[in-house]
N, C-alpha and C. Protein backbone atom coordinates (compact mmCIF):
# COMPACT_ATOMS: atom_id res chain seq x y z
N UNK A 1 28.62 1.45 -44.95
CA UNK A 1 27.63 0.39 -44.92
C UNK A 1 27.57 -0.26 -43.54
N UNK A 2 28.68 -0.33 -43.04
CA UNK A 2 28.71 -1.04 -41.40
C UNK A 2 28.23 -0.34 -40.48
N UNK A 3 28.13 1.15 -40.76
CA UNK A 3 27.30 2.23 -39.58
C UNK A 3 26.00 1.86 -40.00
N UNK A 4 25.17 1.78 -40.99
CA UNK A 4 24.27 1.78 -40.74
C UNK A 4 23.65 0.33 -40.35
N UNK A 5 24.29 -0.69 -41.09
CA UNK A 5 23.94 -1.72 -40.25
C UNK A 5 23.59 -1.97 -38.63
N UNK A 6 25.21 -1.43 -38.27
CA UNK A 6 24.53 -1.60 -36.90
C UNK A 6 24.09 -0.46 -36.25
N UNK A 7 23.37 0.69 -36.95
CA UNK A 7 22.22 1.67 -36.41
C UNK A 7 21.00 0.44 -36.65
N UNK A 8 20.63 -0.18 -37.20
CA UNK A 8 19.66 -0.73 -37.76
C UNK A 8 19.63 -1.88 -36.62
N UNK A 9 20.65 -2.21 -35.95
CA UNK A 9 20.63 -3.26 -34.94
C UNK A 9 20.63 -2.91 -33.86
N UNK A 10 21.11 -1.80 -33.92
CA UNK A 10 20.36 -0.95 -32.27
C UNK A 10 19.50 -0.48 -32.24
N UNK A 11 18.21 -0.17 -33.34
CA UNK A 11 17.05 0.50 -33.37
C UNK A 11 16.38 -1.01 -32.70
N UNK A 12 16.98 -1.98 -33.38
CA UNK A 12 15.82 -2.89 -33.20
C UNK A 12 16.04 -3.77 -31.45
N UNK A 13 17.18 -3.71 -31.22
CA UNK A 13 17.31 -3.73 -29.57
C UNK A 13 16.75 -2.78 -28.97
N UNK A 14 16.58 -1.51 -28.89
CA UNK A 14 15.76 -0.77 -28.41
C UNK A 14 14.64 -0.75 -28.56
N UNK A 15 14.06 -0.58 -29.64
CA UNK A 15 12.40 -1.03 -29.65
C UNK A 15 11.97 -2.71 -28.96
N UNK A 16 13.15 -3.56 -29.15
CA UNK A 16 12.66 -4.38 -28.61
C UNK A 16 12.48 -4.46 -26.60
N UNK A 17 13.73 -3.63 -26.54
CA UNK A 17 13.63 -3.84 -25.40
C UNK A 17 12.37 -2.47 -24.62
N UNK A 18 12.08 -1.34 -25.00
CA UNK A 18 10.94 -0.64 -24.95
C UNK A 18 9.82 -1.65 -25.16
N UNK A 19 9.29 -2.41 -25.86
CA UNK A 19 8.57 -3.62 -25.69
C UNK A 19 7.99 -4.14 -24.26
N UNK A 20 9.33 -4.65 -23.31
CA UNK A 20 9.37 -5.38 -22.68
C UNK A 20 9.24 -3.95 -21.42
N UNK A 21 9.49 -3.61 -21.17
CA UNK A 21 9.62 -2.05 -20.05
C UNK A 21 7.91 -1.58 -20.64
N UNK A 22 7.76 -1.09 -21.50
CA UNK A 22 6.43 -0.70 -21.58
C UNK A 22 5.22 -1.23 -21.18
N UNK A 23 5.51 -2.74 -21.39
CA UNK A 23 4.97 -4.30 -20.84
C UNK A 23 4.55 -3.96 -19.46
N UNK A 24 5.34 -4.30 -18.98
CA UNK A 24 5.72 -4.14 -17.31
C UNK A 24 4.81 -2.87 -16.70
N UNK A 25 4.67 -1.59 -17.62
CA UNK A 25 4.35 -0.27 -16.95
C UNK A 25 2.81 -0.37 -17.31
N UNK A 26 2.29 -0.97 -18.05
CA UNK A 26 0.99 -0.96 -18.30
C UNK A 26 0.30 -1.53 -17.43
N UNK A 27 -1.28 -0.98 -17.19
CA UNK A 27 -1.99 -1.09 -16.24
C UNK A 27 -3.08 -1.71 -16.68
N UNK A 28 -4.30 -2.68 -16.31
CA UNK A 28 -5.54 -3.06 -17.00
C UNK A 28 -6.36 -1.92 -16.50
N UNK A 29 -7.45 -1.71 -17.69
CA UNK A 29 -8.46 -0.76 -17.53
C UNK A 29 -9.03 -0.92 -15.93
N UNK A 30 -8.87 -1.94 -15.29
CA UNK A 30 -9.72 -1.46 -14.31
C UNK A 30 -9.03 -0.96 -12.82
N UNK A 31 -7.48 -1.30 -13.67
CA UNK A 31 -6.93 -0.80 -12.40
C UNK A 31 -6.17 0.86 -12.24
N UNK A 32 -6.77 1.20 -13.49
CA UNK A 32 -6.41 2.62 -14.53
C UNK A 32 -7.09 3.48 -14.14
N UNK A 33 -8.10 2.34 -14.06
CA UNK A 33 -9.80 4.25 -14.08
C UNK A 33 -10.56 3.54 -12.62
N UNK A 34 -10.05 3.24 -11.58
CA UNK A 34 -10.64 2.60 -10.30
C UNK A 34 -9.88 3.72 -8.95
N UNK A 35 -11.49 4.17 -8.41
CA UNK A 35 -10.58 5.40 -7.55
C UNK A 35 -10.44 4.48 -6.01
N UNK A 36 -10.10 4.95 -5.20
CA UNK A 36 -10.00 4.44 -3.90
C UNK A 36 -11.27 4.12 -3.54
N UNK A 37 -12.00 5.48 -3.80
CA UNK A 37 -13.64 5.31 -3.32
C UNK A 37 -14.07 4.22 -3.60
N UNK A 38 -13.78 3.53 -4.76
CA UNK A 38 -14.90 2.53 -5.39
C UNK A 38 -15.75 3.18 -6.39
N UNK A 39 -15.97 4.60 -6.29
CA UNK A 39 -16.36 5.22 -7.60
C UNK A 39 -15.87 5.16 -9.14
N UNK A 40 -16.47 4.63 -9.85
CA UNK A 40 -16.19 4.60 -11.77
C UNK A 40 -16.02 6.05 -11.95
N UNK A 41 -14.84 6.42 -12.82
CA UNK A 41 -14.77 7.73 -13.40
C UNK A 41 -14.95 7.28 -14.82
C-alpha cells in the first residue's frame, strides 16, 4: 500500500512540475508562425 502511495505522489510532482517547464517552452501564435521576412505562413 505505501508503494503505491507514493507512486501516486510522484506522478503528481511530475505532472506538476511538466506543467511549469511546458509553461515556460510555449510560444504565442504569433511568435510560432512569424518568419523573419514578415511573411504569414
Amino acid at each position: 500500500m505505501q508503494a503505491f502511495v507514493a507512486a501516486c505522489a510522484i506522478a503528481i510532482v511530475v505532472a506538476l512540475g511538466s506543467v511549469f517547464v511546458l509553461d515556460g517552452v510555449q510560444k504565442t501564435a504569433d511568435e510560432g508562425f512569424k518568419s523573419s521576412t514578415g511573411v504569414r505562413l
